[in-house]
C-alpha atoms as a PDB file:
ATOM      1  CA  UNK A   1      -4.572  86.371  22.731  1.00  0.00           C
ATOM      2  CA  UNK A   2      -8.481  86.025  21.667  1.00  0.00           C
ATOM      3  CA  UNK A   3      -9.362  82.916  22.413  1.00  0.00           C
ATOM      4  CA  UNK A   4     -11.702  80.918  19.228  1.00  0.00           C
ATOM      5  CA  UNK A   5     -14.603  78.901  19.376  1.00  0.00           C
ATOM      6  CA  UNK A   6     -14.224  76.199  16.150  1.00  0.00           C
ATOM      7  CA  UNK A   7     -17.162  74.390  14.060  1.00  0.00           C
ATOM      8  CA  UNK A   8     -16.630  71.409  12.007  1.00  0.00           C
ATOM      9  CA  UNK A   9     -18.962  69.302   9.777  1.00  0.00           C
ATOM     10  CA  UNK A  10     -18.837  67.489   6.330  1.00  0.00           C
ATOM     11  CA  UNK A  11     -20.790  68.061   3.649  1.00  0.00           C
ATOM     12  CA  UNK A  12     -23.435  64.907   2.847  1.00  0.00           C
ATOM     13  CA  UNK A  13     -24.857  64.313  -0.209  1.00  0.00           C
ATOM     14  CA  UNK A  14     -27.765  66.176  -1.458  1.00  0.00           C
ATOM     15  CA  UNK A  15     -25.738  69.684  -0.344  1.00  0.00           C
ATOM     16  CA  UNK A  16     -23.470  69.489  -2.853  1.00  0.00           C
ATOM     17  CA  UNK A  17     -23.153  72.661  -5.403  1.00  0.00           C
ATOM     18  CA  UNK A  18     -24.502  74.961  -2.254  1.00  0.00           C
ATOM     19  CA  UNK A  19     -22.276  78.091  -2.022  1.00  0.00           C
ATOM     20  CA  UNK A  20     -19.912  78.135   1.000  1.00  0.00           C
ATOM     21  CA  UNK A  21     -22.075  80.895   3.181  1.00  0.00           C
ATOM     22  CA  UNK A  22     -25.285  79.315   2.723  1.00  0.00           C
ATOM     23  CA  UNK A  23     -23.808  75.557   3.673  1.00  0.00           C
ATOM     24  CA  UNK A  24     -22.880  77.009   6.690  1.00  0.00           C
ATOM     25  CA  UNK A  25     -26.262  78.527   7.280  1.00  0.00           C
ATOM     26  CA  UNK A  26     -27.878  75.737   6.811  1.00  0.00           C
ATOM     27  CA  UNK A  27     -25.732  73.234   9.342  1.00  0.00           C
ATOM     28  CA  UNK A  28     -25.669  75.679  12.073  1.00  0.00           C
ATOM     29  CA  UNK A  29     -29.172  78.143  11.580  1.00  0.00           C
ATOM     30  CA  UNK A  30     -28.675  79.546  14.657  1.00  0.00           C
ATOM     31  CA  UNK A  31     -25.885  81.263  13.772  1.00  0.00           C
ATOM     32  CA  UNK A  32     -26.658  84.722  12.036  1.00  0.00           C
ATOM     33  CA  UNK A  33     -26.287  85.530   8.341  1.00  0.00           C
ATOM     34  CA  UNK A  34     -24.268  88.227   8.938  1.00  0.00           C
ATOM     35  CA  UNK A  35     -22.301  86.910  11.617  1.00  0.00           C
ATOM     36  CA  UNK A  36     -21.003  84.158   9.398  1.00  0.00           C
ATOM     37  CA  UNK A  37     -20.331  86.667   6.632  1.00  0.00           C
ATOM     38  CA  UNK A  38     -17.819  88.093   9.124  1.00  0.00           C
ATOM     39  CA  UNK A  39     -15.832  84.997   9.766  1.00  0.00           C
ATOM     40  CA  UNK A  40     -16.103  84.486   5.682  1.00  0.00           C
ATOM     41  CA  UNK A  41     -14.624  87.763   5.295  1.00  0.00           C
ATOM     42  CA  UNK A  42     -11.773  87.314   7.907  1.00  0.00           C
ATOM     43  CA  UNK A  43     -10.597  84.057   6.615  1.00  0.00           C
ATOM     44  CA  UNK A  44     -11.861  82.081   9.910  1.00  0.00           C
ATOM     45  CA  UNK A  45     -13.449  79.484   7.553  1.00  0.00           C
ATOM     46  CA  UNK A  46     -11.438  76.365   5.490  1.00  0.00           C
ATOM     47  CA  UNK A  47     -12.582  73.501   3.599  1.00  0.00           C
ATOM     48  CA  UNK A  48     -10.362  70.530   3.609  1.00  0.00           C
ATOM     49  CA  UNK A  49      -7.574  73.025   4.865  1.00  0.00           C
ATOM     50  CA  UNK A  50      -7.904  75.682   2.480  1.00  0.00           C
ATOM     51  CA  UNK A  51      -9.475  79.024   3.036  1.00  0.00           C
ATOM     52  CA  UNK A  52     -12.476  79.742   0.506  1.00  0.00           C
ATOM     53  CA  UNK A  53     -14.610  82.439  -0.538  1.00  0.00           C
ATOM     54  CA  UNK A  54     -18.218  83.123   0.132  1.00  0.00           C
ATOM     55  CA  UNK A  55     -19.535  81.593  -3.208  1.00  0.00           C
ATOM     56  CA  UNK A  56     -17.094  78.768  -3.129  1.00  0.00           C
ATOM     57  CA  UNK A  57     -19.082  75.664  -4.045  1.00  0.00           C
ATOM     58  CA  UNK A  58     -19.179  72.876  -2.134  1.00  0.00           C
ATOM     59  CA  UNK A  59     -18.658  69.393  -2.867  1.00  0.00           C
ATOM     60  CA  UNK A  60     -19.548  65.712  -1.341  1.00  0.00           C
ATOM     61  CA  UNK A  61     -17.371  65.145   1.822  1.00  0.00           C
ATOM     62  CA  UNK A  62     -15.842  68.583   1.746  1.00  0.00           C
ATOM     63  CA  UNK A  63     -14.691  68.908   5.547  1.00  0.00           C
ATOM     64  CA  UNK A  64     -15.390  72.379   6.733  1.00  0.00           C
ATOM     65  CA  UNK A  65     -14.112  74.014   9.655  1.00  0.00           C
ATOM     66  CA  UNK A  66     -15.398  77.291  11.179  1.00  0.00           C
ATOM     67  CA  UNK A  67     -12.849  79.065  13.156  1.00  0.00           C
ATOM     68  CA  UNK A  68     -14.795  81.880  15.186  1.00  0.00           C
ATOM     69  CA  UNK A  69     -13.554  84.954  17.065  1.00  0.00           C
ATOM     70  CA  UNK A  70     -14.718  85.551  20.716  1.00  0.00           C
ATOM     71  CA  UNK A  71     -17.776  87.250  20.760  1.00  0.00           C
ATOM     72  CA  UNK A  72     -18.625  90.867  21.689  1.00  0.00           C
ATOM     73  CA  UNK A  73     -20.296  91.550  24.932  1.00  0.00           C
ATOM     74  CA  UNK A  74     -24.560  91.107  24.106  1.00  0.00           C
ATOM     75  CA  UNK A  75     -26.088  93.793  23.690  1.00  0.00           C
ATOM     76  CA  UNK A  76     -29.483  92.260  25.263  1.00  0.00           C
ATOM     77  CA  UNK A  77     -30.132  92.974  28.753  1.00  0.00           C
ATOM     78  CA  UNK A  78     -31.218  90.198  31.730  1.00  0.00           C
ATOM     79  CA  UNK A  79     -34.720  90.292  32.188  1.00  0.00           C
ATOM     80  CA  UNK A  80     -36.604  88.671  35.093  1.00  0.00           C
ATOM     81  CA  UNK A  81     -39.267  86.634  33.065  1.00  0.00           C
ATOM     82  CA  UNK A  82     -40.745  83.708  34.332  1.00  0.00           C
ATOM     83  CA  UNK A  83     -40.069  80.399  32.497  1.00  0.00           C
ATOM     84  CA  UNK A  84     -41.440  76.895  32.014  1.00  0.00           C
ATOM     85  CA  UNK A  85     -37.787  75.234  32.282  1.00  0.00           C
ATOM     86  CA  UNK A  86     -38.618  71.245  31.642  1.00  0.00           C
ATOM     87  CA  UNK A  87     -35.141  70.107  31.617  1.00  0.00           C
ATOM     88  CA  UNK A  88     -31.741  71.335  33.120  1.00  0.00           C
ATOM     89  CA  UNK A  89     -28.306  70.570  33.971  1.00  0.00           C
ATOM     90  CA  UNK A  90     -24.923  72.104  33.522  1.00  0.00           C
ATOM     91  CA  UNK A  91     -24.517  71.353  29.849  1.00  0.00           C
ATOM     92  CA  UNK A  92     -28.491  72.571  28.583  1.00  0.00           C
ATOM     93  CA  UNK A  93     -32.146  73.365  29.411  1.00  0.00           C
ATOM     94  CA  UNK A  94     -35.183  72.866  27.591  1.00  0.00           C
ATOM     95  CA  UNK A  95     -37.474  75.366  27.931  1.00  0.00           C
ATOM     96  CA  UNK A  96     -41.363  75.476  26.824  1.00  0.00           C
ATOM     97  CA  UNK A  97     -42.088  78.561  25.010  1.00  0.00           C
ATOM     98  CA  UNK A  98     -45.234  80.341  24.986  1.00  0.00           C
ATOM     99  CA  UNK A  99     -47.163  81.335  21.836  1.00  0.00           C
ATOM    100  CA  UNK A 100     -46.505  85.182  20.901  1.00  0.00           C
ATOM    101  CA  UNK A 101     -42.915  84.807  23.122  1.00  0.00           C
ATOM    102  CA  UNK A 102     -40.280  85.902  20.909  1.00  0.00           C
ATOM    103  CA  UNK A 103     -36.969  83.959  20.526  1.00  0.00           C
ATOM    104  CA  UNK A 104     -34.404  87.113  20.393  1.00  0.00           C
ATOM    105  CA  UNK A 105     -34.498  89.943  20.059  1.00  0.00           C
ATOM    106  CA  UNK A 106     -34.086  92.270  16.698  1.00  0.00           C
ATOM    107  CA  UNK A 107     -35.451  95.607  15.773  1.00  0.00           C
ATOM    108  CA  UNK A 108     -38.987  95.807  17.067  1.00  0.00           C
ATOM    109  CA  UNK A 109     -38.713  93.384  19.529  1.00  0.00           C
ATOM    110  CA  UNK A 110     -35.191  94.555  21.794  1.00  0.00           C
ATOM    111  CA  UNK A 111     -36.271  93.663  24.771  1.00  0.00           C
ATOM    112  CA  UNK A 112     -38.989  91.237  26.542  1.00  0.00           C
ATOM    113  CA  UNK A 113     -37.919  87.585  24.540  1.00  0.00           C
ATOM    114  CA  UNK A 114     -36.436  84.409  25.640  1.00  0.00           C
ATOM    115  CA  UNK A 115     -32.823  85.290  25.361  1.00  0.00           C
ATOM    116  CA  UNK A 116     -33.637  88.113  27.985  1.00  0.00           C
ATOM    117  CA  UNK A 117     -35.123  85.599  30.133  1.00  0.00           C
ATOM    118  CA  UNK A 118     -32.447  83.453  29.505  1.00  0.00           C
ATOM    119  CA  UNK A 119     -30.243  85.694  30.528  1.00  0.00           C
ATOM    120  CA  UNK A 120     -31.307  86.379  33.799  1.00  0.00           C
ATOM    121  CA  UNK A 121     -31.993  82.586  34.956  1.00  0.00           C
ATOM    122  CA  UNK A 122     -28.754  81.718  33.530  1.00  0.00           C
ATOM    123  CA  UNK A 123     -26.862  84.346  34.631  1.00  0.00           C
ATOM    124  CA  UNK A 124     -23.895  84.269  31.985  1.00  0.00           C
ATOM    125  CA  UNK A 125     -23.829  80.633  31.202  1.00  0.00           C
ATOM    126  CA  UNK A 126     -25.024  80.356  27.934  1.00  0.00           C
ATOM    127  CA  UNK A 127     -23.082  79.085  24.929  1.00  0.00           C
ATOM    128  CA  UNK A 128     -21.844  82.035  22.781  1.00  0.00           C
ATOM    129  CA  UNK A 129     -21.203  79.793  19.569  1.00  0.00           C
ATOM    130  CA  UNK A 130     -24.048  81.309  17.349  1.00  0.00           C
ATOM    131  CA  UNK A 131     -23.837  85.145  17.492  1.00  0.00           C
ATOM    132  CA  UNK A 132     -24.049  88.302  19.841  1.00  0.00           C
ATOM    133  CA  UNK A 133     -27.568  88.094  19.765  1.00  0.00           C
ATOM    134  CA  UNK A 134     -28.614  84.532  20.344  1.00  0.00           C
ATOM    135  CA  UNK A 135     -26.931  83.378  22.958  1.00  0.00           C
ATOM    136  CA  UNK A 136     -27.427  79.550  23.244  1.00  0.00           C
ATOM    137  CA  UNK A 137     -30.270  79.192  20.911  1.00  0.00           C
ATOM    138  CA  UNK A 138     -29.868  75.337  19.033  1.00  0.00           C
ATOM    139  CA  UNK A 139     -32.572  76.016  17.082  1.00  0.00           C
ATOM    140  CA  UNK A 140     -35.703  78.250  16.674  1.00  0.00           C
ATOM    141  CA  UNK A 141     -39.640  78.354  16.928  1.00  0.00           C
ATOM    142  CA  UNK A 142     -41.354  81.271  15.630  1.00  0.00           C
ATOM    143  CA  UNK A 143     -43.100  83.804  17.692  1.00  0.00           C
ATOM    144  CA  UNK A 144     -46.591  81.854  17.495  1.00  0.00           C
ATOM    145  CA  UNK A 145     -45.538  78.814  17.852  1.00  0.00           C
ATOM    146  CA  UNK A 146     -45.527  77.393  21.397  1.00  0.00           C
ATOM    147  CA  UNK A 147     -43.598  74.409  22.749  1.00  0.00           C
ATOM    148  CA  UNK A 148     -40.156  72.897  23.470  1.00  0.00           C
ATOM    149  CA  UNK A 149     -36.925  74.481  22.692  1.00  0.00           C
ATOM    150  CA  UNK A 150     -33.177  73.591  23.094  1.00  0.00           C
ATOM    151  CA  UNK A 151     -30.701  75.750  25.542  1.00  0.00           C
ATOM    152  CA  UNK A 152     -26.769  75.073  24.945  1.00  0.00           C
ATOM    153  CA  UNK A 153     -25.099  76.124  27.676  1.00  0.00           C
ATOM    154  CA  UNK A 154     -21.552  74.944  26.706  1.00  0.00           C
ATOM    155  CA  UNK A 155     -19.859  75.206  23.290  1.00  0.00           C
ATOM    156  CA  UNK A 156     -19.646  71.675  23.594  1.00  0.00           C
ATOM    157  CA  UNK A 157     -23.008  71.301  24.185  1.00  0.00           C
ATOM    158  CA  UNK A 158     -23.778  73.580  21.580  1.00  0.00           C
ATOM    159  CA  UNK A 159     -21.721  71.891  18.780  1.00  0.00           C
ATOM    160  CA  UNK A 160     -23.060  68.332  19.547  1.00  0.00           C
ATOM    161  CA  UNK A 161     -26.388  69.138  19.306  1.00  0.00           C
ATOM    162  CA  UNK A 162     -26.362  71.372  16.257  1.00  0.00           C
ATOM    163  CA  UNK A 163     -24.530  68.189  14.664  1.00  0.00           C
ATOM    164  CA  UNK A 164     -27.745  65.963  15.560  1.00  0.00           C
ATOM    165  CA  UNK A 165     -29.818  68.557  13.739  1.00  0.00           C
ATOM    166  CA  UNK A 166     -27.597  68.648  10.931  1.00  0.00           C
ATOM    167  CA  UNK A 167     -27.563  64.619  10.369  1.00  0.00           C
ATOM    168  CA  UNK A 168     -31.307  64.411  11.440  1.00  0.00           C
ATOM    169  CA  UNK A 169     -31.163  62.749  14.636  1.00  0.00           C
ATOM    170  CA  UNK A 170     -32.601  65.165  16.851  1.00  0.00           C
ATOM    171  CA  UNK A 171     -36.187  64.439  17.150  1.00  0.00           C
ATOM    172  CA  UNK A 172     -38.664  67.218  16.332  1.00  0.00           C
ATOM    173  CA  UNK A 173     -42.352  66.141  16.909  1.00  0.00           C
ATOM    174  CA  UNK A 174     -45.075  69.106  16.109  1.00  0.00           C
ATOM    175  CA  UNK A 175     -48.886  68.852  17.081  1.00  0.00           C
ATOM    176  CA  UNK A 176     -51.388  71.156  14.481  1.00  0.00           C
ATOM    177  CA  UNK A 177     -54.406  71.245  13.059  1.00  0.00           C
ATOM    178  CA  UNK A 178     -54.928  72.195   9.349  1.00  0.00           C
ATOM    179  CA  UNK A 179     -57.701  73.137   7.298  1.00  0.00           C
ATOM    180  CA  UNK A 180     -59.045  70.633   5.742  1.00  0.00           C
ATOM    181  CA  UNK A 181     -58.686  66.725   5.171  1.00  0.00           C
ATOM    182  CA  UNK A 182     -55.733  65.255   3.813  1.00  0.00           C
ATOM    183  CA  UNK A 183     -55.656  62.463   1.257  1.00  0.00           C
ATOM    184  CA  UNK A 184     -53.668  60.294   2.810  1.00  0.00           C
ATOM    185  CA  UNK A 185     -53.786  59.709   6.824  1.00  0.00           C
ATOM    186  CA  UNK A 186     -50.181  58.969   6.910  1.00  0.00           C
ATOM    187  CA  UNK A 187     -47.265  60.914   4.165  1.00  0.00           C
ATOM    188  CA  UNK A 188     -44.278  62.629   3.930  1.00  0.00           C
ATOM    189  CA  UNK A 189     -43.593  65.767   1.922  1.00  0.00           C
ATOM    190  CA  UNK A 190     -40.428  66.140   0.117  1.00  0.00           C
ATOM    191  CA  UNK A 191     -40.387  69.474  -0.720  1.00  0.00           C
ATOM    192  CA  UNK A 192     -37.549  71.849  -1.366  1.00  0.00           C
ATOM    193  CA  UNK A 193     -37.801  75.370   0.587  1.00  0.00           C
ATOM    194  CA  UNK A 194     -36.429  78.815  -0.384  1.00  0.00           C
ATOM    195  CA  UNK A 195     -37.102  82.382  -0.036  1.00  0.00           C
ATOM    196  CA  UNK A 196     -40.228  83.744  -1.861  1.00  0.00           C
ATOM    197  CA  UNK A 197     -39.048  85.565  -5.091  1.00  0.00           C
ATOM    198  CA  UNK A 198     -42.036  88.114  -4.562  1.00  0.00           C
ATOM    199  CA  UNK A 199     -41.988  88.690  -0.864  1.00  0.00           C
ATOM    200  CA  UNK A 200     -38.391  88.009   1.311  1.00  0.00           C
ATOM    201  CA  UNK A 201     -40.218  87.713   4.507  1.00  0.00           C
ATOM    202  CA  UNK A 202     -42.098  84.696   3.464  1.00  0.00           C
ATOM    203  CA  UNK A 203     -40.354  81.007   2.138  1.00  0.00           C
ATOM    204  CA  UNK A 204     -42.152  79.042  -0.175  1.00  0.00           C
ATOM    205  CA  UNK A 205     -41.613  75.814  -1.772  1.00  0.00           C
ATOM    206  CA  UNK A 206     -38.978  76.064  -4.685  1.00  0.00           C
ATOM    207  CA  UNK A 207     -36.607  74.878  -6.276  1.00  0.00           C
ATOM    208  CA  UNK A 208     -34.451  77.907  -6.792  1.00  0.00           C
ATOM    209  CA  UNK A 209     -31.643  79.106  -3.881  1.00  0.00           C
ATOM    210  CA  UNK A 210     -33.616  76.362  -2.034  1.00  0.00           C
ATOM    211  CA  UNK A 211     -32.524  73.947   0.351  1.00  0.00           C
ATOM    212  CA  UNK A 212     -34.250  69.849   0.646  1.00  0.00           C
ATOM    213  CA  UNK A 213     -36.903  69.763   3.282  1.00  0.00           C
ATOM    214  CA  UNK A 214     -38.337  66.524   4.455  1.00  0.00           C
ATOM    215  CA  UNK A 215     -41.449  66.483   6.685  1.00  0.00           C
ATOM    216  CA  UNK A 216     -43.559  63.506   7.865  1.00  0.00           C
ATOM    217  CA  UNK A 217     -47.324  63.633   9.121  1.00  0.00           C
ATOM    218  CA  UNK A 218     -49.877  61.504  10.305  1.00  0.00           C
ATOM    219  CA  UNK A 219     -53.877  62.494  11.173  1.00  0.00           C
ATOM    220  CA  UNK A 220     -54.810  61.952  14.382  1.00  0.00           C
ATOM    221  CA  UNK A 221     -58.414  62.698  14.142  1.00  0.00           C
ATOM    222  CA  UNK A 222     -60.795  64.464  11.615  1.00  0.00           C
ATOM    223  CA  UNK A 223     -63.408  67.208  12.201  1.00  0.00           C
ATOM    224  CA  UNK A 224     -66.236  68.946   9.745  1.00  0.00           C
ATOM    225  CA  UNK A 225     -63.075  71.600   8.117  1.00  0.00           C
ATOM    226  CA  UNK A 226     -59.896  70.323   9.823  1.00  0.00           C
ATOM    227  CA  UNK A 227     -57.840  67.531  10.715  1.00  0.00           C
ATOM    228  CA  UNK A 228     -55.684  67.281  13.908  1.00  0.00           C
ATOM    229  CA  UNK A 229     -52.186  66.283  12.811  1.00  0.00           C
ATOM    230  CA  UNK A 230     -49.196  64.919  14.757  1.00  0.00           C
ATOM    231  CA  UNK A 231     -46.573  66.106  12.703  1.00  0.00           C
ATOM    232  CA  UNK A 232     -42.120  65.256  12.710  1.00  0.00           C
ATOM    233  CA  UNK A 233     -39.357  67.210  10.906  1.00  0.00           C
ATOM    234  CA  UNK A 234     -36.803  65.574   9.130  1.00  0.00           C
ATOM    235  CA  UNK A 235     -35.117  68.672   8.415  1.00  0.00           C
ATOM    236  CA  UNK A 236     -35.921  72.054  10.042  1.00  0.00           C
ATOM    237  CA  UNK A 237     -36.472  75.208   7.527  1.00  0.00           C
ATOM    238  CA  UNK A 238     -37.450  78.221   8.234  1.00  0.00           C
ATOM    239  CA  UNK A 239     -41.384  77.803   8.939  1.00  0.00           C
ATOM    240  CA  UNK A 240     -41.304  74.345   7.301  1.00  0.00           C
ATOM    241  CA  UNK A 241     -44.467  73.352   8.668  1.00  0.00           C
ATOM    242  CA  UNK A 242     -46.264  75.817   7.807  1.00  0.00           C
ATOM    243  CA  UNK A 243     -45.209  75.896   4.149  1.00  0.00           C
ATOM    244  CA  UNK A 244     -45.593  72.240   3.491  1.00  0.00           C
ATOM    245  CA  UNK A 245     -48.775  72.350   5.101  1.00  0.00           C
ATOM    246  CA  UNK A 246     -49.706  75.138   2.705  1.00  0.00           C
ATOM    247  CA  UNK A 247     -48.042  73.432  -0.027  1.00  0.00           C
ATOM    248  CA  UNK A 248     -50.099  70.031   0.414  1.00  0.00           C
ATOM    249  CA  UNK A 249     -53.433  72.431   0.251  1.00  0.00           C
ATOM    250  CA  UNK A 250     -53.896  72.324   4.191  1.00  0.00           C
ATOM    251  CA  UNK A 251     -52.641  75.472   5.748  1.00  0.00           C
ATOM    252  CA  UNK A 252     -52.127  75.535   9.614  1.00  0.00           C
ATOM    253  CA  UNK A 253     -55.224  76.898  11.355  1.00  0.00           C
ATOM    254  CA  UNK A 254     -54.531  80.423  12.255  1.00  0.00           C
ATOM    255  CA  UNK A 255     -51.777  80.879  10.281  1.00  0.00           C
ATOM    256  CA  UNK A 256     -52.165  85.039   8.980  1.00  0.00           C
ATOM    257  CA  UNK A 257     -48.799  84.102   6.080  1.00  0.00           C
ATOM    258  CA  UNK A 258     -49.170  80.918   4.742  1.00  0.00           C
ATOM    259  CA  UNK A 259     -52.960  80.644   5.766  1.00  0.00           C
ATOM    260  CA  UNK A 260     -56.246  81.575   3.501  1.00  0.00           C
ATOM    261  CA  UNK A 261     -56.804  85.615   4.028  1.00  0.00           C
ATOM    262  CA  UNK A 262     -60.324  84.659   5.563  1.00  0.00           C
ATOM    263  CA  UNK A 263     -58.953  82.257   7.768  1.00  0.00           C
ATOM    264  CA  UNK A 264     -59.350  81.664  11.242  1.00  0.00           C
ATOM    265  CA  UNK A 265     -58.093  84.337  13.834  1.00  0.00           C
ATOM    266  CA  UNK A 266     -56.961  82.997  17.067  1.00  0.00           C
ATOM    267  CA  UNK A 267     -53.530  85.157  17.410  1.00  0.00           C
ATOM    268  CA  UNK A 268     -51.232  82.990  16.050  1.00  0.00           C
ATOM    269  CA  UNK A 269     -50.824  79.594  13.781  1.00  0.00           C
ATOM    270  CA  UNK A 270     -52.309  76.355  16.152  1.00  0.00           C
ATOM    271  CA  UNK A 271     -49.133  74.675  15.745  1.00  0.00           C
ATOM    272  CA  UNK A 272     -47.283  73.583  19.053  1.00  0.00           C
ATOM    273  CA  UNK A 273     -43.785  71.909  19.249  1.00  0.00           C
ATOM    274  CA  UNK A 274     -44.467  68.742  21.877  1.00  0.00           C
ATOM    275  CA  UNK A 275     -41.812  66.367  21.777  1.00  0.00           C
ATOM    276  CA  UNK A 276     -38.074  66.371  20.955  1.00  0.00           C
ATOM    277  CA  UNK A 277     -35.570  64.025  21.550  1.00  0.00           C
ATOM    278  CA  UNK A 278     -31.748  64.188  21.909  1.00  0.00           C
ATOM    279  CA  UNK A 279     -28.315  62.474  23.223  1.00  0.00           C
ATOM    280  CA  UNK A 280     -27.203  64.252  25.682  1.00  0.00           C
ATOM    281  CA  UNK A 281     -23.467  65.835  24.878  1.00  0.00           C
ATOM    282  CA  UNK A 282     -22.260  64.677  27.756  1.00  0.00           C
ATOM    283  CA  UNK A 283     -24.090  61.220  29.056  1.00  0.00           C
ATOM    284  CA  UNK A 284     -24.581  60.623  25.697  1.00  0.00           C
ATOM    285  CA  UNK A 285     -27.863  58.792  27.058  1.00  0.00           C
ATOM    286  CA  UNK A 286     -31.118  59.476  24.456  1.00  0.00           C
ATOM    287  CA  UNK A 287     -33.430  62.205  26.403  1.00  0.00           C
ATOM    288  CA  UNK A 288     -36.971  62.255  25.233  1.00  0.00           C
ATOM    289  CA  UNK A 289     -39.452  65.427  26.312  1.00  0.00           C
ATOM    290  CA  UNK A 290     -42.836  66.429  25.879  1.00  0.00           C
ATOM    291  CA  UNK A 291     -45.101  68.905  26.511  1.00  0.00           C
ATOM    292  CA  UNK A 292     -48.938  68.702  26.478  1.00  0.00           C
ATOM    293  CA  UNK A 293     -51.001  70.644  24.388  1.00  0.00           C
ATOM    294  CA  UNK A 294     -51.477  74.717  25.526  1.00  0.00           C
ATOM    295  CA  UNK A 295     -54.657  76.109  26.426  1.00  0.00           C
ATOM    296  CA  UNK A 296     -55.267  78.030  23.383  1.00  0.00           C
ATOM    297  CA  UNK A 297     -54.827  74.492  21.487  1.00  0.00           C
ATOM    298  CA  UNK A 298     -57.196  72.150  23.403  1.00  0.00           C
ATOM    299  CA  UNK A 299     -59.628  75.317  23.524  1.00  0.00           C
ATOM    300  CA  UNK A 300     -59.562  74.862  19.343  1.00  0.00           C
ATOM    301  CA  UNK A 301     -60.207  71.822  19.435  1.00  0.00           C
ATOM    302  CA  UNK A 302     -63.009  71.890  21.671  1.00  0.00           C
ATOM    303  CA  UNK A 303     -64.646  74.280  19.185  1.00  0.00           C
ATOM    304  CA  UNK A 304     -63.802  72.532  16.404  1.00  0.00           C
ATOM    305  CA  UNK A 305     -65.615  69.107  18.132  1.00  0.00           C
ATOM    306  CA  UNK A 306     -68.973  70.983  17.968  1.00  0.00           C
ATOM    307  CA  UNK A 307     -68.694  72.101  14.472  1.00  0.00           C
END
């Protein structure tokens, strides 16, 4: 018999009226669209018992339970590629990311990313909860951002930790700088976030097929065009930074999406992911990391100073 791997959460308030597929999306984003499609499809999803379709819409302390088949066999391959591991034990690692390192891969990046270095240094133990192609991945950075990022290496692991992402007590603390000076020194933007209408590859703030995006900033220090910004998610969207950043007026520095077309070029948005915090599944003692600020990052800065 297949063995399963089974999900639960409850919907909170403020996600009610979300279809079924995308509530799902949104508690665990590491699992893939189309992956949870499948387990839609094959009736491996209930809510408060009862199996429901895709576009079933969800109410206020709906209790949903994910029922997922083994996974196939990856179809990335181990590659020996060094990493900056900051954190490990049986249950997870946390793992500082390089800018321009992708997470997994996908078509035009198969091979070279941290899952295939993940691989290798972890040799088969890696939680399988979230898809054949991103094996143990909590949660994601994008390509050009650099900085700290969860491991599962358990299911267990793997299930408590998405569930402190999905009730917001997983701390996410981002450095930047943004073009600019903002208003206020300290604020919060509470902004809704959804796919662009005119372009699917970029999000924008919106409140159609959107989901509620909360994220807190405070300025460090000021310079002639930018401010340096330390910067902590409530909720994690797909590049919510940068689009509330955008959204506010003050685009990330380096940003080529969300950024002004003659903006600065330095390879990749100057946005690095330095702290994060987390109860361990296991201990269930409060682990707090932090990484200090890349090369590429202070070397802004520095240039920035003499402006």
């Amino acid at each position: 018999m297949d063995s399963k791997r089974v999900l639960t959460f409850t919907v909170e308030q403020g996600d009610e009226g979300e279809r079924l597929d995308k509530s799902i999306c949104a508690f665990a984003p590491e699992l893939s669209r189309s992956f949870v499609q499948k387990v839609l499809d094959d009736g491996g999803v209930t809510v408060n018992g009862r199996v429901r379709k895709k576009s079933y819409p969800v109410e206020v302390g709906d209790f949903v339970e994910i029922v997922a088949p083994e996974l196939k066999e990856i179809e990335a391959v181990p590659q020996n590629i060094p990493l900056d591991i900051r954190y490990e034990d049986e249950s997870l690692l946390v793992v500082n990311k390089p800018r321009g390192m992708v997470v997994h891969p996908a078509p035009g990046n198969p091979d070279g990313t941290l899952v295939n270095a993940l691989m290798y240094h972890c040799k088969g133990s890696l939680s399988g909860i979230n898809g054949v192609i991103r094996p143990g991945i909590v949660h994601r950075i994008d390509k050009n951002t650099s900085g700290l990022l969860m491991v599962a290496k358990t299911d267990e692991a793997h299930v408590s930790l998405a569930m402190q992402i999905q009730q917001h007590s997983f701390t996410r603390e981002y450095r930047a700088v943004v073009h600019g000076h903002l208003k206020e020194p300290v604020g919060t933007v509470d902004a809704p976030i959804g796919r662009n209408p005119n372009d699917r590859k970029k999000m924008c703030v919106t409140a159609v097929n959107s989901r509620n995006a909360v994220t807190h900033y405070e300025v460090l220090e000021t310079y002639k065009n930018f401010s340096f910004v330390r910067v902590r998610l409530e909720t994690g969207r797909t590049h919510q930074i940068r689009v509330h950043m955008a959204h506010l007026g003050h685009p990330v520095a380096g940003d080529d999406v969300y950024g002004p077309k003659n903006g600065v070029s330095m390879g990749g948005q100057c946005l690095h992911a330095g702290l994060i915090g987390f109860v361990h599944p296991k201990t269930k003692e409060y682990i707090e990391l932090s990484s200090e600020l890349p090369d590429y990052f202070t070397a802004f800065l520095d240039r920035i100073s003499k402006q």
